[in-house]
PDB file of N, CA and C in Angstrom:
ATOM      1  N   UNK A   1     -45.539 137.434  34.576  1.00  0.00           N
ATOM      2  CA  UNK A   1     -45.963 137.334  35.963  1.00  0.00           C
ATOM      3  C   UNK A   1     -45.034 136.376  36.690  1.00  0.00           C
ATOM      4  N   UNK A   2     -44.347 136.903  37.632  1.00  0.00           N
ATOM      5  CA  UNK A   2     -43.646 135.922  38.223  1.00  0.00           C
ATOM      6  C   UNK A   2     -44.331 134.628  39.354  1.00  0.00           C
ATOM      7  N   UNK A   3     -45.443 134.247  39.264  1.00  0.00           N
ATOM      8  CA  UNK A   3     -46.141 133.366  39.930  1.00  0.00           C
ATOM      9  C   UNK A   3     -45.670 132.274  38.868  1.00  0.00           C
ATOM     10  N   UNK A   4     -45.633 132.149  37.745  1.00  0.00           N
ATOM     11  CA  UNK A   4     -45.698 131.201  36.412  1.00  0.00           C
ATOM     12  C   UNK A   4     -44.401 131.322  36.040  1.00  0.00           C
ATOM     13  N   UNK A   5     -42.971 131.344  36.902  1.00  0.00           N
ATOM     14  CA  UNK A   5     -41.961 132.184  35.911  1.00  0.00           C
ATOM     15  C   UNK A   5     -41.011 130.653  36.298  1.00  0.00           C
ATOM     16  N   UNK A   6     -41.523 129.881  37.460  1.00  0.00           N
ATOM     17  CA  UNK A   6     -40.312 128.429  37.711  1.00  0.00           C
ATOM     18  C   UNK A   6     -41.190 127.811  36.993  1.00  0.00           C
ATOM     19  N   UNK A   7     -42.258 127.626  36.525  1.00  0.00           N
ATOM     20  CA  UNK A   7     -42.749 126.435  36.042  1.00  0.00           C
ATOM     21  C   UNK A   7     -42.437 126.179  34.426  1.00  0.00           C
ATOM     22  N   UNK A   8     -42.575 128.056  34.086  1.00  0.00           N
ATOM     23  CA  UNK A   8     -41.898 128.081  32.801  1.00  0.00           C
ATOM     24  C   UNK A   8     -40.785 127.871  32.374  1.00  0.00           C
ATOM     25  N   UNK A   9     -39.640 127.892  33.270  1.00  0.00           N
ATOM     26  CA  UNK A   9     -38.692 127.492  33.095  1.00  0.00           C
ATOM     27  C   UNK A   9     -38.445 125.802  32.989  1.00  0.00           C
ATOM     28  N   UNK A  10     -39.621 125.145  34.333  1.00  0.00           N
ATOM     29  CA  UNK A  10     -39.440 124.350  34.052  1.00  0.00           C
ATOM     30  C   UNK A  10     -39.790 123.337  32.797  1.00  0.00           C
ATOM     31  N   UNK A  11     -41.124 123.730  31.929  1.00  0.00           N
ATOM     32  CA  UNK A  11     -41.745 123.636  30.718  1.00  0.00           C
ATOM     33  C   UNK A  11     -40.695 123.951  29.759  1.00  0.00           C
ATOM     34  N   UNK A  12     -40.006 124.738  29.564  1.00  0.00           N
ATOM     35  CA  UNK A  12     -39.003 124.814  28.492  1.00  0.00           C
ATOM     36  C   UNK A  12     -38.294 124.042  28.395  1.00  0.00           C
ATOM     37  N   UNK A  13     -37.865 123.287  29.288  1.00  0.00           N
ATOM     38  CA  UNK A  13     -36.731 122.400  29.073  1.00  0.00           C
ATOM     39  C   UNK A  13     -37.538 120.884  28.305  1.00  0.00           C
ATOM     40  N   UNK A  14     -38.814 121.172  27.989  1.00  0.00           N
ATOM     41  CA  UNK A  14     -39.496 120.348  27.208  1.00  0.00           C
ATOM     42  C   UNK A  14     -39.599 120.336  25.933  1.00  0.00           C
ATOM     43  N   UNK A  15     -40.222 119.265  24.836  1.00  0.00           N
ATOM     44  CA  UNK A  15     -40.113 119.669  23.701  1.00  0.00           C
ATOM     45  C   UNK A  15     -42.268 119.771  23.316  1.00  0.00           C
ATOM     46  N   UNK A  16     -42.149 120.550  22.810  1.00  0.00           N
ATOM     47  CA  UNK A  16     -43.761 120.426  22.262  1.00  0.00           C
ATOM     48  C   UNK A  16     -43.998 120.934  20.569  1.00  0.00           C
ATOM     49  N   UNK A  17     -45.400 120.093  20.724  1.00  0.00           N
ATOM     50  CA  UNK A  17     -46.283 119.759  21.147  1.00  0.00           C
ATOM     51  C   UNK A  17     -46.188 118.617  22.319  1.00  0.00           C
ATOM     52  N   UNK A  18     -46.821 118.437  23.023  1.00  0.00           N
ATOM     53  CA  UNK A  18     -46.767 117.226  23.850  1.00  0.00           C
ATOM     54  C   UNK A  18     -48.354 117.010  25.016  1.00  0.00           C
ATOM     55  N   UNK A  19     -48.120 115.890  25.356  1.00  0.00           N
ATOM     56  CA  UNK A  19     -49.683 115.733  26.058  1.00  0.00           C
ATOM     57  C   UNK A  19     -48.931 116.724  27.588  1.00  0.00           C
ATOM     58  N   UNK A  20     -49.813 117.099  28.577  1.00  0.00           N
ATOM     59  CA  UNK A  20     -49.276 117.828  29.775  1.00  0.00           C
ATOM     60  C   UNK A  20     -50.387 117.220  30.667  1.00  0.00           C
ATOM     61  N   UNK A  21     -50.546 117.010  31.722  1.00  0.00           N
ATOM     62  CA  UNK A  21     -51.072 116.681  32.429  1.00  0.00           C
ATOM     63  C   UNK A  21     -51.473 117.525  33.580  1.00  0.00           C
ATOM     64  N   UNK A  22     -53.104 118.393  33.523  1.00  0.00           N
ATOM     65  CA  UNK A  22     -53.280 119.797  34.596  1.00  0.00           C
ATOM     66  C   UNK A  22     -53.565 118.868  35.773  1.00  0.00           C
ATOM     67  N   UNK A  23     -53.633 119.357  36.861  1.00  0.00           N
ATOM     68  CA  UNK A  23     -54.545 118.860  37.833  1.00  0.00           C
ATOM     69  C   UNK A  23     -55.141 120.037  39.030  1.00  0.00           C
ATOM     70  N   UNK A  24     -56.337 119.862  39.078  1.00  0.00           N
ATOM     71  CA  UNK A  24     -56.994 121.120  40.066  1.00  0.00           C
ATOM     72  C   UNK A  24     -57.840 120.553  41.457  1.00  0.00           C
ATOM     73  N   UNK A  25     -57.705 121.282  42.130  1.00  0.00           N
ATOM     74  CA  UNK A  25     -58.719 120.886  43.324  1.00  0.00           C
ATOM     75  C   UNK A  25     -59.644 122.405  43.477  1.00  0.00           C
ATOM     76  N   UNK A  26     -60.703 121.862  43.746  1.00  0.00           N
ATOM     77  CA  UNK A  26     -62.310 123.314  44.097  1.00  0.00           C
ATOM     78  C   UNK A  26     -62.922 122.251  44.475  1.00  0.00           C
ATOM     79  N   UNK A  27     -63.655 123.158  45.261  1.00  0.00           N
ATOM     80  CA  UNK A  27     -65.012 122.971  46.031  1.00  0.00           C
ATOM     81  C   UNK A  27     -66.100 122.035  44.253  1.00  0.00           C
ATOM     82  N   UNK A  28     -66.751 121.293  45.054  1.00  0.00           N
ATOM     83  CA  UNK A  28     -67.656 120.594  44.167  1.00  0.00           C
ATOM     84  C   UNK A  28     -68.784 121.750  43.482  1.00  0.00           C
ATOM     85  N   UNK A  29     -68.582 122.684  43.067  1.00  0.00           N
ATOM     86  CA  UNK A  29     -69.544 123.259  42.382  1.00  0.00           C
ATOM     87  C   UNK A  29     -69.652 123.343  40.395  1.00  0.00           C
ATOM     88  N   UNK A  30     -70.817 122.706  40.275  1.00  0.00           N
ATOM     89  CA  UNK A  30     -70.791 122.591  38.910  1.00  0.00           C
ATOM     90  C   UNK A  30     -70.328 123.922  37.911  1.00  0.00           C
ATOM     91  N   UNK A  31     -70.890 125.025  38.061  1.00  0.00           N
ATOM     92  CA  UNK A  31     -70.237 125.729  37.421  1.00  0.00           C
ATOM     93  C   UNK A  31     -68.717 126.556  37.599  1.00  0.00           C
ATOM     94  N   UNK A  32     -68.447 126.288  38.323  1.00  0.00           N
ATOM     95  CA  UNK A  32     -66.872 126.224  38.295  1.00  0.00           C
ATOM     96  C   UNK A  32     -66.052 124.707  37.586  1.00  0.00           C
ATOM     97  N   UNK A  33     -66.829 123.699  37.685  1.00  0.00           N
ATOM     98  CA  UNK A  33     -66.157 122.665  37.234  1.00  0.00           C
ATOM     99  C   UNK A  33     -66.149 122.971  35.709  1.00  0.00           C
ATOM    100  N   UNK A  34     -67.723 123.441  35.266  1.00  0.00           N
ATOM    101  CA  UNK A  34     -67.379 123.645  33.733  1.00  0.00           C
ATOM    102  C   UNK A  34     -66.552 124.765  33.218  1.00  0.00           C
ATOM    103  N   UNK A  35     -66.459 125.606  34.118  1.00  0.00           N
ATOM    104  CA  UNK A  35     -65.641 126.650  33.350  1.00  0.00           C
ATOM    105  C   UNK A  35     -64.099 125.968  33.067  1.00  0.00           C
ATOM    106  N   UNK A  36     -63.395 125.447  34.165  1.00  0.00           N
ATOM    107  CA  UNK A  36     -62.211 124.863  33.694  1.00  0.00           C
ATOM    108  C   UNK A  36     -62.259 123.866  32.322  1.00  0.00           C
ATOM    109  N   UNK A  37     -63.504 122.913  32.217  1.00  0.00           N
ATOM    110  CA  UNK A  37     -63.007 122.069  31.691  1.00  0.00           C
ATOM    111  C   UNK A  37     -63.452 122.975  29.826  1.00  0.00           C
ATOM    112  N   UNK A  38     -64.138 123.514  30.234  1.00  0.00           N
ATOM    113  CA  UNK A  38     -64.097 124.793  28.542  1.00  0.00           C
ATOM    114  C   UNK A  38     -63.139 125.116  28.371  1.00  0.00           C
ATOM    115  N   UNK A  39     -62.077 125.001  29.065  1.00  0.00           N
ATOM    116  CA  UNK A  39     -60.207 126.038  28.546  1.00  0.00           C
ATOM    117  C   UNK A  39     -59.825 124.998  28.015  1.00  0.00           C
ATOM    118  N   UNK A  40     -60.451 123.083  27.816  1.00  0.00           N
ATOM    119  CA  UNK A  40     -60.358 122.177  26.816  1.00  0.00           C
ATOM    120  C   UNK A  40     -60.772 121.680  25.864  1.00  0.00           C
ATOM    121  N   UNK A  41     -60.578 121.261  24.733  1.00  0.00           N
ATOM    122  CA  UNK A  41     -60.824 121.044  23.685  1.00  0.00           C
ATOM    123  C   UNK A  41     -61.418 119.327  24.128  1.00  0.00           C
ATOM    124  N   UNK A  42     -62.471 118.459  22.721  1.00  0.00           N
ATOM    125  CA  UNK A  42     -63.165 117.615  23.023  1.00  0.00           C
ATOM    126  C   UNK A  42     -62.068 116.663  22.994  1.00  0.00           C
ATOM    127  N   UNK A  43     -60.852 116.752  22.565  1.00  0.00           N
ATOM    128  CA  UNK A  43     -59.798 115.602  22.638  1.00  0.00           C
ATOM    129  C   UNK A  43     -59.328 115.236  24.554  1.00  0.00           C
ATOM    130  N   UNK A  44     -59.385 116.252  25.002  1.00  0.00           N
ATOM    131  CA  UNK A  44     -58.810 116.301  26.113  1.00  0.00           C
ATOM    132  C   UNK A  44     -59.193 114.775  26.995  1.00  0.00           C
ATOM    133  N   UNK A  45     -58.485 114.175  27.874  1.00  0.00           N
ATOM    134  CA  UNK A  45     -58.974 113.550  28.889  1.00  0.00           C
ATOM    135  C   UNK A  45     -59.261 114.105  29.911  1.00  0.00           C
ATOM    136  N   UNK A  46     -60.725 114.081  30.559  1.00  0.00           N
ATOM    137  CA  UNK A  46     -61.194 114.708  31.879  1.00  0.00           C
ATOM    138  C   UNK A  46     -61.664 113.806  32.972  1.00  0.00           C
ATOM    139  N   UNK A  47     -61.107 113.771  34.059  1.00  0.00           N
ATOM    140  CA  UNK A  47     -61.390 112.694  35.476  1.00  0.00           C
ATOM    141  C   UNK A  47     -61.725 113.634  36.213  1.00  0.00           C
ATOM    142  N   UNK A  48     -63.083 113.176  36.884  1.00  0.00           N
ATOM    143  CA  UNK A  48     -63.435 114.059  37.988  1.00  0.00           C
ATOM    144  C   UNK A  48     -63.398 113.134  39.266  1.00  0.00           C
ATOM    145  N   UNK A  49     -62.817 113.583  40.264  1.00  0.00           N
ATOM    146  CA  UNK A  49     -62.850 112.897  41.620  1.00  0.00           C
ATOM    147  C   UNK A  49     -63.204 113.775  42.713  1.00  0.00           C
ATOM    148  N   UNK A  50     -64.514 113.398  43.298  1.00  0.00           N
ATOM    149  CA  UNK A  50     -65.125 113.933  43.894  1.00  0.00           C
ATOM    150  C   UNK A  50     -64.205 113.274  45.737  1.00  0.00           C
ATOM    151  N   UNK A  51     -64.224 114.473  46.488  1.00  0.00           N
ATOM    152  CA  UNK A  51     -63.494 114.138  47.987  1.00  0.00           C
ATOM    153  C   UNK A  51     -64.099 113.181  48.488  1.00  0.00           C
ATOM    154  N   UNK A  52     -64.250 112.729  49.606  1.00  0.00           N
ATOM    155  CA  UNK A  52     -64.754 111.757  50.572  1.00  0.00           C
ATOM    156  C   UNK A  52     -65.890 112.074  51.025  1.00  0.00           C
ATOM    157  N   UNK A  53     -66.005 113.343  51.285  1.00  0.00           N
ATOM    158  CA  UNK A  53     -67.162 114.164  51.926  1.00  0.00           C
ATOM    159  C   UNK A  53     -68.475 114.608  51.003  1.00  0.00           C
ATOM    160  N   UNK A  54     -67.621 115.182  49.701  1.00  0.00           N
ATOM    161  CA  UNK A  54     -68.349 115.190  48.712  1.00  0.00           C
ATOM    162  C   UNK A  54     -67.924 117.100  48.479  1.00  0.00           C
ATOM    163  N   UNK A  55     -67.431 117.756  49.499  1.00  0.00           N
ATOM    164  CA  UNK A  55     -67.111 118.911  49.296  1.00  0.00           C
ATOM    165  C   UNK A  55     -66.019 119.474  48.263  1.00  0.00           C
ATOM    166  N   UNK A  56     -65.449 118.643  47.776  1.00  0.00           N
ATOM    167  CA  UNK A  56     -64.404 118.810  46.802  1.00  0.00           C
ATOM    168  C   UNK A  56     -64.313 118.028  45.670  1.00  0.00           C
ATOM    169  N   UNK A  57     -63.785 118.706  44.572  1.00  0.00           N
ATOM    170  CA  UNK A  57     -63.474 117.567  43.514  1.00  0.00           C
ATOM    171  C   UNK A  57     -62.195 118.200  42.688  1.00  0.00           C
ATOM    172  N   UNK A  58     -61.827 117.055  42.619  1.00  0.00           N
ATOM    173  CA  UNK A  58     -60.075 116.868  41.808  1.00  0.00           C
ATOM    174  C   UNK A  58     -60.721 117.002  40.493  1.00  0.00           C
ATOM    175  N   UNK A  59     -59.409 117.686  39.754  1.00  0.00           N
ATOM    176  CA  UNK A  59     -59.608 117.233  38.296  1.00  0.00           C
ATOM    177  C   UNK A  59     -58.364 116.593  37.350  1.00  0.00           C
ATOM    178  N   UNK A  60     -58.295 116.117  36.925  1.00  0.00           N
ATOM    179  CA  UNK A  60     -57.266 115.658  36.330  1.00  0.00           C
ATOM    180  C   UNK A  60     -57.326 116.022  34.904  1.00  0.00           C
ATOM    181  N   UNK A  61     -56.454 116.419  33.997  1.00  0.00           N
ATOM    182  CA  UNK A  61     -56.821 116.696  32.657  1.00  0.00           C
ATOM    183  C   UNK A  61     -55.602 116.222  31.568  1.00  0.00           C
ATOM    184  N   UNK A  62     -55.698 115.794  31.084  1.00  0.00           N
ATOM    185  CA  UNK A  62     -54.398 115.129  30.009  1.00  0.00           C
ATOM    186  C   UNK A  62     -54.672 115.826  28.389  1.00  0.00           C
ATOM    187  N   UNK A  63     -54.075 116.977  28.210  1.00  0.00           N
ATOM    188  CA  UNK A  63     -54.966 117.333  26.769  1.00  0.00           C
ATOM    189  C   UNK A  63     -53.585 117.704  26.239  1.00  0.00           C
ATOM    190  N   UNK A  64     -53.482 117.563  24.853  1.00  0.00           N
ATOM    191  CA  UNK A  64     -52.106 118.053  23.877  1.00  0.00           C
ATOM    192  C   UNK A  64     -52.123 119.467  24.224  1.00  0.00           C
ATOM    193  N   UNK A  65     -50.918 119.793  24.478  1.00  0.00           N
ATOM    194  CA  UNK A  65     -50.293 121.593  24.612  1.00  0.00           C
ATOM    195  C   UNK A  65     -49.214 121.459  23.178  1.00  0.00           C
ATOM    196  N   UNK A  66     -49.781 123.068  22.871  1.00  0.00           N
ATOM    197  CA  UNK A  66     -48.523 123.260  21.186  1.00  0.00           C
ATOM    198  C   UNK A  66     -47.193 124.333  22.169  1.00  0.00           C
ATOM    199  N   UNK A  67     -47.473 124.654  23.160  1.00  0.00           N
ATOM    200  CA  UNK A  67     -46.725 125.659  23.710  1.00  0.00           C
ATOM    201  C   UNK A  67     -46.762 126.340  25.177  1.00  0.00           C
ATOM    202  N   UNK A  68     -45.558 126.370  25.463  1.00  0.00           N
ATOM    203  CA  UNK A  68     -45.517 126.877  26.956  1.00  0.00           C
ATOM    204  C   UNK A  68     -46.156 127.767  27.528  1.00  0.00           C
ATOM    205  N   UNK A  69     -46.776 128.664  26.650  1.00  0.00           N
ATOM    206  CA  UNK A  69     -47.902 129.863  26.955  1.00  0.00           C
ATOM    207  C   UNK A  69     -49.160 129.166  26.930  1.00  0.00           C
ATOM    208  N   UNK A  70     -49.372 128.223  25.720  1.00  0.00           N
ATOM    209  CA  UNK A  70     -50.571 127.621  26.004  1.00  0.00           C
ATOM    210  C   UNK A  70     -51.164 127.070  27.603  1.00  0.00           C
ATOM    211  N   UNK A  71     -50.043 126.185  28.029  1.00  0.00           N
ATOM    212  CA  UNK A  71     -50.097 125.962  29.601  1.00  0.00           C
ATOM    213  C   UNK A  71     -50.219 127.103  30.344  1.00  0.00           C
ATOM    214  N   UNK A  72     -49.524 128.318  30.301  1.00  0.00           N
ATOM    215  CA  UNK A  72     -49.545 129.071  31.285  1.00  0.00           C
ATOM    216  C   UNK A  72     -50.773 129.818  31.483  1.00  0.00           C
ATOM    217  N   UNK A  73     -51.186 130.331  30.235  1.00  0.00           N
ATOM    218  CA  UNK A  73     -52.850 130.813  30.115  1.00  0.00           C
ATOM    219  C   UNK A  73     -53.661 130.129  30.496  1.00  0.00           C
ATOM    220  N   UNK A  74     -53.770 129.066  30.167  1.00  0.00           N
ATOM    221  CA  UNK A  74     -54.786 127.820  31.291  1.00  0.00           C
ATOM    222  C   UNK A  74     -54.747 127.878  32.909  1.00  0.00           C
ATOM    223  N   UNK A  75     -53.343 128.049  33.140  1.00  0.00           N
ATOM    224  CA  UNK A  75     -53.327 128.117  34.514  1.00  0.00           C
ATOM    225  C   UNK A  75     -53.764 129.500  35.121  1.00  0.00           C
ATOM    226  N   UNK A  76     -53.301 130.581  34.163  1.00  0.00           N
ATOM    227  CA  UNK A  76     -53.756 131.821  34.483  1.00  0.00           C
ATOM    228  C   UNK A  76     -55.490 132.418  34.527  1.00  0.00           C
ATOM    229  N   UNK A  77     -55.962 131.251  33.583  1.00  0.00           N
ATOM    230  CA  UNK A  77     -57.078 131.593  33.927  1.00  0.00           C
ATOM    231  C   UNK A  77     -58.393 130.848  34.963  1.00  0.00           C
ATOM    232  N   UNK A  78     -57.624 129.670  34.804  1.00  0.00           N
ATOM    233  CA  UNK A  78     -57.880 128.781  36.230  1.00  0.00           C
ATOM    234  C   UNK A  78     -57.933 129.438  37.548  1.00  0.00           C
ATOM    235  N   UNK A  79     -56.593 130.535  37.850  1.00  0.00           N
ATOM    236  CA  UNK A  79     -55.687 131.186  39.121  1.00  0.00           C
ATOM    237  C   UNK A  79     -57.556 132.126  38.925  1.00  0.00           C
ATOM    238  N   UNK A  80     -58.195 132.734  38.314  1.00  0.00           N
ATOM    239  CA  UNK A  80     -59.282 133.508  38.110  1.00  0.00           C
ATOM    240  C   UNK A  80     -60.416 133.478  38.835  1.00  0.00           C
ATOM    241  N   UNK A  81     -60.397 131.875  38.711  1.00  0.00           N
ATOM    242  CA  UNK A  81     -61.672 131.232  39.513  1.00  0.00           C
ATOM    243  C   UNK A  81     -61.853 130.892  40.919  1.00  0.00           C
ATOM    244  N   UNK A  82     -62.633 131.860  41.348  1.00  0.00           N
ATOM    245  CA  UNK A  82     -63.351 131.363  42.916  1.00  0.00           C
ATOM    246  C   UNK A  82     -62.748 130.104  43.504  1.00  0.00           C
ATOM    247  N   UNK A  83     -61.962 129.759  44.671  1.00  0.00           N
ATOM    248  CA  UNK A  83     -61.814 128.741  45.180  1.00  0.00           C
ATOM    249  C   UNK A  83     -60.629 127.765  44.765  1.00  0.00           C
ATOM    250  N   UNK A  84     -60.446 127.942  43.356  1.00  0.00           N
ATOM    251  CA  UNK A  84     -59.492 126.528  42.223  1.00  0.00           C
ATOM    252  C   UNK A  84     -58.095 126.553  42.822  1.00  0.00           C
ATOM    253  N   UNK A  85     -57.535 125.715  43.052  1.00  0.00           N
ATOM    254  CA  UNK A  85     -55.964 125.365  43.339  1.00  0.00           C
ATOM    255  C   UNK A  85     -56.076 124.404  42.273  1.00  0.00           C
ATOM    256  N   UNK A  86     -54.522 124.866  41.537  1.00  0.00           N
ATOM    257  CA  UNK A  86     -53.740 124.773  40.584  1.00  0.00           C
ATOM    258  C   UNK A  86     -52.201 123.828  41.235  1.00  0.00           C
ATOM    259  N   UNK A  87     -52.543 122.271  40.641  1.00  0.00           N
ATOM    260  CA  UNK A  87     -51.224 121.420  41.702  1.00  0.00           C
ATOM    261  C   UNK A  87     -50.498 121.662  40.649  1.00  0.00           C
TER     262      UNK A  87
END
């Protein structure tokens, strides 16, 4: 898919395994928040930052990736969900 095709390039020039760092913005709704954070394992680090208003929340995620597809499927299935921007 060429939506994922600069980032992969830019990911290759990496070595892995390595920690990666996601970050998302959606609307504050709980079940969208859990569906992202299920595409992580219990090692992962998860920060939730809720907007000013309260209508939004950031996510931040720091979890080990073995591979450049691993990232991209995360993002691809993130791109899935109602509302989610993918920074």
């Amino acid at each position: 898919m060429e939506t994922f095709s600069s980032l992969r390039e830019q990911l290759e020039l990496m070595e892995w395994p390595d920690v990666y760092l996601f970050k998302f913005i959606m609307p504050n709704e709980q079940e969208n928040i859990a569906k992202i954070t299920a595409f992580f394992d219990e090692n992962a680090s998860i920060n939730l930052h809720p907007s000013g208003k309260g209508n939004y929340t950031s996510l931040s995620i720091k979890a080990v990736m073995f591979t450049v597809d691993d990232i991209i499927t995360i993002y691809k299935k993130a791109s899935a969900i109602n509302g989610v921007i993918s920074l």
